[in-house]
N, C-alpha and C. Protein backbone atom coordinates (compact mmCIF):
# COMPACT_ATOMS: atom_id res chain seq x y z
N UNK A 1 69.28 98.17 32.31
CA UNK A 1 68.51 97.57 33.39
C UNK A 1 67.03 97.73 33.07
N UNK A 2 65.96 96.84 32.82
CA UNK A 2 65.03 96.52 32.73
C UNK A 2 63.88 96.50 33.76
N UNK A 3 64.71 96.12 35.30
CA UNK A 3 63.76 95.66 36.45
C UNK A 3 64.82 96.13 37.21
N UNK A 4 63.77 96.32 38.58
CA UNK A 4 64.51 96.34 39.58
C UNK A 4 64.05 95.48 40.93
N UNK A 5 64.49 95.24 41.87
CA UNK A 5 63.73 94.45 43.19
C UNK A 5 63.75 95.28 44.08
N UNK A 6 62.52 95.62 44.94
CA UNK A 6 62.27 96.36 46.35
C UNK A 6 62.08 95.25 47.52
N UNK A 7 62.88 95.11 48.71
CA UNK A 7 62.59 94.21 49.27
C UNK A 7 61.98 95.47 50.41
N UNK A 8 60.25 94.93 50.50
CA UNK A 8 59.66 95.47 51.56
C UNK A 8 59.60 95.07 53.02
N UNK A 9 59.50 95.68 54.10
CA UNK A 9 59.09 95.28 55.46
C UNK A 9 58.28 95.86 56.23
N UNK A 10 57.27 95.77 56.44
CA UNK A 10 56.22 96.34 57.31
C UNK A 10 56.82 97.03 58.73
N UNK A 11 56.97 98.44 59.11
CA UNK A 11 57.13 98.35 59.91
C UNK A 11 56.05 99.54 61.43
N UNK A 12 55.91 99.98 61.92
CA UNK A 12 55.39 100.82 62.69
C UNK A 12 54.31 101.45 61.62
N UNK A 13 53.01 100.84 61.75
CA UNK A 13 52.00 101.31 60.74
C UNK A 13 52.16 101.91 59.10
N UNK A 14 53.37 101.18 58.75
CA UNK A 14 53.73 101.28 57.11
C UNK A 14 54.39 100.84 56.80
N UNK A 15 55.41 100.71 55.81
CA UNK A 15 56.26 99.48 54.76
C UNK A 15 57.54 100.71 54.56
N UNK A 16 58.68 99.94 54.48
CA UNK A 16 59.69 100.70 53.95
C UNK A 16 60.08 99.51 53.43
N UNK A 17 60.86 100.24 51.92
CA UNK A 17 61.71 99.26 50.70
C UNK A 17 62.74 100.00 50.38
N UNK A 18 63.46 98.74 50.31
CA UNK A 18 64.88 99.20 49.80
C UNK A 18 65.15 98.35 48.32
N UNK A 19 65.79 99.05 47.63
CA UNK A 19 65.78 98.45 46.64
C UNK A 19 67.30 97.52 46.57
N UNK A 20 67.53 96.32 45.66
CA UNK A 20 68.70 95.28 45.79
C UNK A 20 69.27 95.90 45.04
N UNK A 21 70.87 96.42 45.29
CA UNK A 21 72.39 96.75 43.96
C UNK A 21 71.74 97.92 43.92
N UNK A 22 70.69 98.78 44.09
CA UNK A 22 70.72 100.32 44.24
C UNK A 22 70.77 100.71 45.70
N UNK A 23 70.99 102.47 45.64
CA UNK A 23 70.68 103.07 46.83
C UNK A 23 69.45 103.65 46.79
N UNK A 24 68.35 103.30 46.84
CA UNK A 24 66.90 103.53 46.48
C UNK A 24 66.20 103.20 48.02
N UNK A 25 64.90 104.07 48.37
CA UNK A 25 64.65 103.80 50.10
C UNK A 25 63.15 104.66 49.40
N UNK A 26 62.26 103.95 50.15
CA UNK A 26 61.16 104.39 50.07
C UNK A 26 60.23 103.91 51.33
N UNK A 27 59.79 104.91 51.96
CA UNK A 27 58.36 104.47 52.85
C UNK A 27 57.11 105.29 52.52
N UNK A 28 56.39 104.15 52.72
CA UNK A 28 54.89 104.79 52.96
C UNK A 28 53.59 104.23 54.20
N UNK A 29 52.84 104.68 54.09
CA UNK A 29 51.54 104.10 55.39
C UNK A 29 50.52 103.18 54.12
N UNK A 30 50.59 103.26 53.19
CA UNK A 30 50.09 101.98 52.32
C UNK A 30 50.24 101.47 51.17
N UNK A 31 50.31 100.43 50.78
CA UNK A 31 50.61 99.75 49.66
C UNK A 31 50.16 101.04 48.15
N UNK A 32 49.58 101.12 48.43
CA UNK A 32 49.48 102.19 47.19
C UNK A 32 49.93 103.22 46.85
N UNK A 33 50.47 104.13 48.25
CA UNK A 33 51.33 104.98 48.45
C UNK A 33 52.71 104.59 48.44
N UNK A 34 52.99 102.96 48.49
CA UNK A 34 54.45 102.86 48.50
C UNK A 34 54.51 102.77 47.02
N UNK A 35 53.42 101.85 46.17
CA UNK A 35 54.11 102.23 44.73
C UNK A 35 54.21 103.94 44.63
N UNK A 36 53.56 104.41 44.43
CA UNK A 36 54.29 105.98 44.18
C UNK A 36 55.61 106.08 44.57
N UNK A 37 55.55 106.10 45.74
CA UNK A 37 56.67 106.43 46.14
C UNK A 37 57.99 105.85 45.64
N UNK A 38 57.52 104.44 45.53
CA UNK A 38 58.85 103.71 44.76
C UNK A 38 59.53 104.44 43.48
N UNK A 39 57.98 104.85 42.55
CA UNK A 39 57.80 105.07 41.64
C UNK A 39 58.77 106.81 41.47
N UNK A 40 58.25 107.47 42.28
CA UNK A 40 59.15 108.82 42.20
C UNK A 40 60.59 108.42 42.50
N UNK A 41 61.26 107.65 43.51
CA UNK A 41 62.34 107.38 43.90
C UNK A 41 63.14 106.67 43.08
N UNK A 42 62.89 105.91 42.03
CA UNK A 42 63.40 105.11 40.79
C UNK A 42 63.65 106.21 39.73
N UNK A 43 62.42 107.23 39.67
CA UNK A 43 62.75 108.37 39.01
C UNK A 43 63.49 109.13 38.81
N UNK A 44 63.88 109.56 40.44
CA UNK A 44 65.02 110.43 41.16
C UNK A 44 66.29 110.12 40.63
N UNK A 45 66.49 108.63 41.35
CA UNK A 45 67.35 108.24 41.36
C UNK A 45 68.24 107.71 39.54
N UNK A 46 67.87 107.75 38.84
CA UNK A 46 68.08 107.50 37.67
C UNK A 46 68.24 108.46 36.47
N UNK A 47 67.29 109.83 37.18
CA UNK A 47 67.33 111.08 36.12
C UNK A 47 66.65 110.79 35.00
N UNK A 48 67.14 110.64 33.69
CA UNK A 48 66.18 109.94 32.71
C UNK A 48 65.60 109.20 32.31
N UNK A 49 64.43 109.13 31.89
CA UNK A 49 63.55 108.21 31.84
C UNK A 49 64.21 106.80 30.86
N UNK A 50 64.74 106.95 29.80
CA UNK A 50 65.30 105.59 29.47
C UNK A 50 66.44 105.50 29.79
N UNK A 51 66.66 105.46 31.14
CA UNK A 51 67.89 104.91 31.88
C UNK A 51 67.17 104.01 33.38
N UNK A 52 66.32 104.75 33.28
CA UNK A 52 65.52 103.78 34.37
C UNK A 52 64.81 102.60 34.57
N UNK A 53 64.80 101.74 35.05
CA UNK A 53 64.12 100.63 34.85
C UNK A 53 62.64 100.25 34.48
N UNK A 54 62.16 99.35 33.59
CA UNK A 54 60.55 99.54 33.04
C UNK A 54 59.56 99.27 34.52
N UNK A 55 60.35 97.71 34.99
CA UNK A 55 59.17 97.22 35.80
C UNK A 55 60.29 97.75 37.22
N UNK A 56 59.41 97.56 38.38
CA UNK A 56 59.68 97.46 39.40
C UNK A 56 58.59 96.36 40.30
N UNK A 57 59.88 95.25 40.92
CA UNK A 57 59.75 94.13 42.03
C UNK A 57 59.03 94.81 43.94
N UNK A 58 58.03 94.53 43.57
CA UNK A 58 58.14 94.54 45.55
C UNK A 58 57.79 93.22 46.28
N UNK A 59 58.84 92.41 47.11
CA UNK A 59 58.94 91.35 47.22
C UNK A 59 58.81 92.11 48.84
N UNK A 60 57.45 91.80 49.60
CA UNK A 60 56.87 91.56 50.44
C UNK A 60 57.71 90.56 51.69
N UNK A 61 57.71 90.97 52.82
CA UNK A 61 58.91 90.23 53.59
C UNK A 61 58.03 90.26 54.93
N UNK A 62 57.40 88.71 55.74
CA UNK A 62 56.44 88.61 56.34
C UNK A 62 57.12 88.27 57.80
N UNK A 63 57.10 88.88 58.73
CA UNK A 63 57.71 87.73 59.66
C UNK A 63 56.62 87.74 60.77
N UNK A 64 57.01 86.42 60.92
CA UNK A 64 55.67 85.85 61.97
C UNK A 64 56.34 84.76 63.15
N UNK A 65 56.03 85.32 64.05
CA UNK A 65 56.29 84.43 65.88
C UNK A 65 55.55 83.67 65.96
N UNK A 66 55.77 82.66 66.53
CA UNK A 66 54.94 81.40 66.78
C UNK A 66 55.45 81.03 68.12
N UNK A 67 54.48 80.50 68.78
CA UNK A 67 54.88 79.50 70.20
C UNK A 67 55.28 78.33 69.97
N UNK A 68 56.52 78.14 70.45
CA UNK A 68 57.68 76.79 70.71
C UNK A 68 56.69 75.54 71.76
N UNK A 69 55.97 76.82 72.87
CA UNK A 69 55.76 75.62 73.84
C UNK A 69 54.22 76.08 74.13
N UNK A 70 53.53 75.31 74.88
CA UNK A 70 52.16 75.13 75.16
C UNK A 70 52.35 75.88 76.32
N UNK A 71 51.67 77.44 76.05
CA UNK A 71 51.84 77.78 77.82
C UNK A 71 51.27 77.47 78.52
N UNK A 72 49.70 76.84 78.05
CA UNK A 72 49.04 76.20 79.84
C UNK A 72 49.56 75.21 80.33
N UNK A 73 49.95 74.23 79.77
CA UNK A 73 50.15 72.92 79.92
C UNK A 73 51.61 73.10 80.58
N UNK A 74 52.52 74.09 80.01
CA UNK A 74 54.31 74.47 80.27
C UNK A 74 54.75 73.08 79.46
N UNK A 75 54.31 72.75 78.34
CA UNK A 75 54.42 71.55 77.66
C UNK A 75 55.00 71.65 76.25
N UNK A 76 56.20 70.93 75.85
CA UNK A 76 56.41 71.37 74.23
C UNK A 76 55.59 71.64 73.20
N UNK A 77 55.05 72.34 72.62
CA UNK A 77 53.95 72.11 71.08
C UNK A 77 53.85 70.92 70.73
N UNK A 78 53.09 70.58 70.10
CA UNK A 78 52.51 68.89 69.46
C UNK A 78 53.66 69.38 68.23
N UNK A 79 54.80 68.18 67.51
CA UNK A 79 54.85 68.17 66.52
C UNK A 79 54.38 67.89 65.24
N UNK A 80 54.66 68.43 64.29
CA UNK A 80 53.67 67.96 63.12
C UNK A 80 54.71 66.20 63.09
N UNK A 81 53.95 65.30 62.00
CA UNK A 81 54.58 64.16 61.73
C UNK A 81 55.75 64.06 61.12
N UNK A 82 56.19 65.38 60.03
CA UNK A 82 57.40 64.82 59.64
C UNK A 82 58.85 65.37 60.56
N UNK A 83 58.02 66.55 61.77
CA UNK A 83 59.09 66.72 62.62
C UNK A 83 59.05 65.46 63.68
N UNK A 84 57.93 64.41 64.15
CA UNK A 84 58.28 63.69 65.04
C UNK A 84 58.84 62.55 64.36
N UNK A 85 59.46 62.38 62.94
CA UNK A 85 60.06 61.43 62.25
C UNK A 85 61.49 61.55 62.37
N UNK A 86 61.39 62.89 61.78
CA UNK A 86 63.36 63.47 62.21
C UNK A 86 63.63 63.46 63.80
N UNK A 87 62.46 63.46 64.55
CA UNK A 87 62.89 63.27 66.65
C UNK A 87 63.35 62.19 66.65
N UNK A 88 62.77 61.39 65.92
CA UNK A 88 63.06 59.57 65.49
C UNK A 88 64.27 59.23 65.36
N UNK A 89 64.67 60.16 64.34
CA UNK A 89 65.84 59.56 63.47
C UNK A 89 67.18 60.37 64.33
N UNK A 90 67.07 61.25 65.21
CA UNK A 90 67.97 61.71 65.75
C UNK A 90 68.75 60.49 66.37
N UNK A 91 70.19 60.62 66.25
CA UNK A 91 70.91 59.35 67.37
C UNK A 91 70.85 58.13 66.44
N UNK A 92 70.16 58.46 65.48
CA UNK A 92 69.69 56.48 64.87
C UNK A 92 71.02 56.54 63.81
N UNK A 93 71.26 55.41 63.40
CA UNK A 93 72.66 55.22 61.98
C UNK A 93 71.68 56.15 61.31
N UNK A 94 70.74 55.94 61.28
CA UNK A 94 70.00 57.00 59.53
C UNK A 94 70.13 58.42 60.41
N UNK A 95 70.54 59.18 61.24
CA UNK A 95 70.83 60.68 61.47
C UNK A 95 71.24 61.77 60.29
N UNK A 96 70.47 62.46 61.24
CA UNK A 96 70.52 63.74 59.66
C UNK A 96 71.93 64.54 60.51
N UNK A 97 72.78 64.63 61.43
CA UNK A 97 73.53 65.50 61.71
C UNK A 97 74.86 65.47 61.38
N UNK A 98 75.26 64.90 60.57
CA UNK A 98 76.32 64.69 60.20
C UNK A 98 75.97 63.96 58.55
N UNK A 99 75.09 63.99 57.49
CA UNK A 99 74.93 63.71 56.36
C UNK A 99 75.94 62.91 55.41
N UNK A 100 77.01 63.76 55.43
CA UNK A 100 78.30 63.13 54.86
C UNK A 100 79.11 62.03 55.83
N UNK A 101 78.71 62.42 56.97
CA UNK A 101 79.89 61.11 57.50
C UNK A 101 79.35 59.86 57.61
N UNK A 102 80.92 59.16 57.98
CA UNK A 102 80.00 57.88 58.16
C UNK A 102 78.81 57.62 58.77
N UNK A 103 78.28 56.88 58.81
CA UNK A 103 76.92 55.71 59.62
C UNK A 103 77.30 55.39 60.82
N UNK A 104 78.28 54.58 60.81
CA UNK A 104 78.90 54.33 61.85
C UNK A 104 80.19 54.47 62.37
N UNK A 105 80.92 54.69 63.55
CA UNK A 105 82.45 54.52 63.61
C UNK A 105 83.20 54.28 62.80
N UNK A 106 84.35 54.50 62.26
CA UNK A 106 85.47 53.77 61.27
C UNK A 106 85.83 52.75 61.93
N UNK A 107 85.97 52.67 63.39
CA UNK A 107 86.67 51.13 64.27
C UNK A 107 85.50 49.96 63.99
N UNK A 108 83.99 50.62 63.57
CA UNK A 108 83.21 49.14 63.61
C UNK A 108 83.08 48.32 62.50
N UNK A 109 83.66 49.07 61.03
CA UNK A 109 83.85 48.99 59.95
C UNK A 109 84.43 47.74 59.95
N UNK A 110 83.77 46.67 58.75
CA UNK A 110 84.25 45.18 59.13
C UNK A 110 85.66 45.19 58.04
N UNK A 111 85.26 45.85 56.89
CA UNK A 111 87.07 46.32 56.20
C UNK A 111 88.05 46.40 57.37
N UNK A 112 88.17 47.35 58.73
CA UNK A 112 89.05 47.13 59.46
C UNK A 112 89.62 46.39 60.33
N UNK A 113 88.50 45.35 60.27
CA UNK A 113 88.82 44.64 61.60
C UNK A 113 89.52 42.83 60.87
């Protein structure tokens, strides 16, 4: 093993990572303290040094809330254009909710009739 991946998450004023296909766990209060820390815990966890991996991944994991609706107004958000294209196409023969099926009915199909 060459590399490894830490998937990080910010949580209560610091980051905890877990690492992917190991049992590896690391927190810290900052990015610089979590490499260490990663860094001793890859250590730990592996015992000798060429059994352990060279590089180590920290793949940063962001999550962010957004408002659905306009609270002064009590009004939906403005869509961007290519969501008020798909509002469009909802219900229309070109519908995205069903991709694979037909367009239309099988009974309107002029083969059947």
């Amino acid at each position: 093993m060459t590399e490894i991946l830490f998937i990080v998450e910010e949580e209560d004023g610091g980051y905890h990572a877990k690492a992917v296909g190991a049992s590896i766990v690391a927190h810290a209060e900052t990015r610089e303290e979590l490499a260490n820390n990663v860094r001793e815990a890859v250590t730990d966890y592996f015992g000798r040094p060429q059994d352990a991996p060279k590089v180590a991944h920290l793949h940063y994991v962001h999550d962010e809330t957004i408002a659905l609706t306009d609270a002064a107004a009590g009004q939906p958000a403005r869509l961007s254009q290519r969501e008020e294209v798909w509002q469009k196409l909802r219900g229309a023969i070109l519908r995205d909710d069903d991709p694979y099926g037909p367009a239309v009915p099988p009974e309107d199909w002029e083969a059947t009739r």
